[in-house]
Protein backbone atom coordinates (compact mmCIF):
# COMPACT_ATOMS: atom_id res chain seq x y z
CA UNK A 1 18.13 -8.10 -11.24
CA UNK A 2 14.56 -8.66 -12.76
CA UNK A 3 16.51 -11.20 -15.36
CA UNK A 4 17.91 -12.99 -12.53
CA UNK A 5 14.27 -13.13 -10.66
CA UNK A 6 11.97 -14.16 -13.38
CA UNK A 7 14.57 -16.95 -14.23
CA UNK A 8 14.88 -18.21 -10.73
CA UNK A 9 11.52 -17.55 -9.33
CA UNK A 10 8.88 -17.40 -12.24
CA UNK A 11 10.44 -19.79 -14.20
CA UNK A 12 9.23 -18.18 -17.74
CA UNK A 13 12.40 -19.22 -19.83
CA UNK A 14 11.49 -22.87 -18.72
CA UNK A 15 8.33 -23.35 -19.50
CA UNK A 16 7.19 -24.71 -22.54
CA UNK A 17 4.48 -23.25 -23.57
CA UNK A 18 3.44 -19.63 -24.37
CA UNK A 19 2.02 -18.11 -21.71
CA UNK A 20 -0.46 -14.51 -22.24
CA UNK A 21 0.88 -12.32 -19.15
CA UNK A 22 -1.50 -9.27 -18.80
CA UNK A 23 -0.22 -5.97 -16.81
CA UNK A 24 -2.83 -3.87 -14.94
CA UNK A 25 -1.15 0.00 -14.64
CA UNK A 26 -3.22 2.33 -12.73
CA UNK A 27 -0.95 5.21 -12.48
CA UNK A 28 -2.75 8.29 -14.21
CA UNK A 29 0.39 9.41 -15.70
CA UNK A 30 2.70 7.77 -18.31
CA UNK A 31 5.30 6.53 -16.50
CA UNK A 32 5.89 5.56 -12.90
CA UNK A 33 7.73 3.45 -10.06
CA UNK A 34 5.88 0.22 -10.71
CA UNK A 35 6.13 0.51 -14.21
CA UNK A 36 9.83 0.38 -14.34
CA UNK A 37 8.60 -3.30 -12.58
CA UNK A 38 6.28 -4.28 -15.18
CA UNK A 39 8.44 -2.73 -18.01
CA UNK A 40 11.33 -5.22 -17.14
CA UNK A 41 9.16 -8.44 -16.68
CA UNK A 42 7.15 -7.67 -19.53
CA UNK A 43 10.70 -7.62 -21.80
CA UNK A 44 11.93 -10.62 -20.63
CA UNK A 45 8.16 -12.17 -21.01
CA UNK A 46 8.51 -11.01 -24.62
CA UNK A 47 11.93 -12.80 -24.92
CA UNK A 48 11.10 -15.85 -23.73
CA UNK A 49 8.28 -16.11 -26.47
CA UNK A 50 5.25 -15.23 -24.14
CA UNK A 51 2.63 -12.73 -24.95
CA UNK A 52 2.25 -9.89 -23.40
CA UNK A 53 -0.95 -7.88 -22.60
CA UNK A 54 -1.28 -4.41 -20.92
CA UNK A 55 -3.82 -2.40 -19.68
CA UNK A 56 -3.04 1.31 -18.68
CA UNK A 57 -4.87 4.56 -18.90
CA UNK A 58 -4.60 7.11 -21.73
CA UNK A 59 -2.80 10.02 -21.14
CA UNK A 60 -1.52 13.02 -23.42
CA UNK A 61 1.64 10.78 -24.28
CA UNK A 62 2.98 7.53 -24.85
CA UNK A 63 6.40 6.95 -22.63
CA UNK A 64 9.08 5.53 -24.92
CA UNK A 65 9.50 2.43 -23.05
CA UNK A 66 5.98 1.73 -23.54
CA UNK A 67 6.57 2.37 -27.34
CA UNK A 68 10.15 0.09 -27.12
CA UNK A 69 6.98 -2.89 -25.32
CA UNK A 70 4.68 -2.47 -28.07
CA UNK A 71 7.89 -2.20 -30.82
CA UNK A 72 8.30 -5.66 -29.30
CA UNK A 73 5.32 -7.24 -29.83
CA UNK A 74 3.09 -6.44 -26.51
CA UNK A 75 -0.38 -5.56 -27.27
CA UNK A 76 -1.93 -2.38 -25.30
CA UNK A 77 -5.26 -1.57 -24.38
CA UNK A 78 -5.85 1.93 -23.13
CA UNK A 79 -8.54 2.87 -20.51
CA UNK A 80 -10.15 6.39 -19.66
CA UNK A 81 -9.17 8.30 -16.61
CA UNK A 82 -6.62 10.97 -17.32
CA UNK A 83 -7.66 14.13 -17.41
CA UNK A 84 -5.13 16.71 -18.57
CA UNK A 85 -4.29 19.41 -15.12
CA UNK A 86 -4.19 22.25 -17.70
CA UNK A 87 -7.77 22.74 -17.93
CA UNK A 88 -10.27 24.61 -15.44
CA UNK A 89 -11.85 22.53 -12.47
CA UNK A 90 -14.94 22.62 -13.86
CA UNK A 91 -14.20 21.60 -16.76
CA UNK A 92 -11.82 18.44 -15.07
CA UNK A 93 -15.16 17.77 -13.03
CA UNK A 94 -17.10 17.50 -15.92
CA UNK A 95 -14.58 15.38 -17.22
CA UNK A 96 -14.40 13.00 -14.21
CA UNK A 97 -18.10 12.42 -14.17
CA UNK A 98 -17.71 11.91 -17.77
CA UNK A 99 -15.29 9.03 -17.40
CA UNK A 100 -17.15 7.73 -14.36
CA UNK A 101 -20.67 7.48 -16.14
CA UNK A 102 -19.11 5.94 -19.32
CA UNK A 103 -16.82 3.19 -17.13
CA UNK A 104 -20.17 2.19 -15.71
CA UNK A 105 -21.76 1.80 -18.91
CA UNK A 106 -18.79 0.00 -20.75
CA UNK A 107 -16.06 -1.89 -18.75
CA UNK A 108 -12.96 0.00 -19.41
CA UNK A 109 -10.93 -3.58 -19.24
CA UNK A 110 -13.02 -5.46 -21.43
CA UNK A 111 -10.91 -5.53 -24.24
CA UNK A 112 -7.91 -6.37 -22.15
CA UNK A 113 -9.75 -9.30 -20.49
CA UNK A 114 -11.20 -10.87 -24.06
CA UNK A 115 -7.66 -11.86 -24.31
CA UNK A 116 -8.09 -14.83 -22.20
CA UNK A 117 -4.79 -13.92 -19.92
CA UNK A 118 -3.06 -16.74 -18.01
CA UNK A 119 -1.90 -14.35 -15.34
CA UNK A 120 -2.29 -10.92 -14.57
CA UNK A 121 -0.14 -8.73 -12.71
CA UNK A 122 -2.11 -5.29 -11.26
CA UNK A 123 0.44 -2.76 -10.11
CA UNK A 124 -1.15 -1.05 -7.29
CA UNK A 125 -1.46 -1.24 -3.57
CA UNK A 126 -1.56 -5.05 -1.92
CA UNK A 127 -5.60 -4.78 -1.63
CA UNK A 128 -6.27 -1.71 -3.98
CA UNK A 129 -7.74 -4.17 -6.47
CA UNK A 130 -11.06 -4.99 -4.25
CA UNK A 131 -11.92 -1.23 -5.28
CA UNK A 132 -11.60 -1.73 -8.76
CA UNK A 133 -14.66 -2.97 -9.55
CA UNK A 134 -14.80 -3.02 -12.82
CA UNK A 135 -12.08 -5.09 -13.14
CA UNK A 136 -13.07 -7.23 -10.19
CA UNK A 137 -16.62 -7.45 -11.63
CA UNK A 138 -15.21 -9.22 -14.32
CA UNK A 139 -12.86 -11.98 -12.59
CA UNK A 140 -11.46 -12.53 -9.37
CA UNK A 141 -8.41 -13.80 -7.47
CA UNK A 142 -8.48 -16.91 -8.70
CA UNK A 143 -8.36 -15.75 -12.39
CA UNK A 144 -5.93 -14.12 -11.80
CA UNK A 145 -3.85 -17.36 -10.58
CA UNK A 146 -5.83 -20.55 -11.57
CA UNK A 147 -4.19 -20.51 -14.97
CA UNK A 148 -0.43 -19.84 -13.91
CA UNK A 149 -0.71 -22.74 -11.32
CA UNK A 150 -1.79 -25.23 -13.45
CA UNK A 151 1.71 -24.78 -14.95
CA UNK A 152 4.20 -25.14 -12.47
């Protein structure tokens, strides 16, 4: 079904030139609903010659279709925010305000965004993305589909 949708609809087998396609993931675990979205458009991304890019948080282990992704050519970059549930709640606070002073220091998706992306898709909620601010500090709606447009 996603085959059948990125042909009709996205058009990414007929376009002629290689396109970088980032994916956002903001699930704090390694695999979810959305990703089995991403997972399929980013394969047939790959096929069709594009690169892909994806952003997701690090966690204590790496699914295996995110390992079959990066086996087939898409880069990662990995983000803080998991914190493993087997530890003690103070010690998962500490690690929160941890993560939360060093995001505001150094923007988790900076190394994602030096890739100069042509699109990026950010699995979340419709508006989720206004409270991201680190990655809305960074670029903004239209960056996210100036570049696509100017290919259709």
């Amino acid at each position: 079904m996603a085959s059948s949708f990125l042909k009709k609809k996205l058009f990414l087998k007929n376009i002629n030139i290689n396109m970088k396609i980032g994916f956002v993931s903001v699930i704090k675990e390694n695999w979810g609903g959305s990703e089995e979205i991403m997972y399929a458009i980013a394969k047939e991304a790959l096929k069709a010659g594009h690169e892909v890019y994806i952003s997701i948080f690090t966690t204590d282990k790496i699914h295996d279709k995110h390992k079959e992704l990066i086996a087939g050519g898409a880069k990662y970059s990995f983000r803080r925010g998991y914190i493993t549930p087997n530890i003690k709640p103070i010690r998962r606070q500490l690690a929160k305000v941890k993560n939360f002073a060093l995001d505001a220091l150094f923007n988790p998706y900076s190394t994602f965004l030096s890739n100069n992306l042509d699109f990026v898709f950010y699995n979340n909620t419709a508006y989720a993305y206004i409270f991201d601010n680190q990655l809305i500090k960074y670029c903004s709606v239209y960056f996210f589909y100036r570049r696509f447009a100017e290919h259709l």
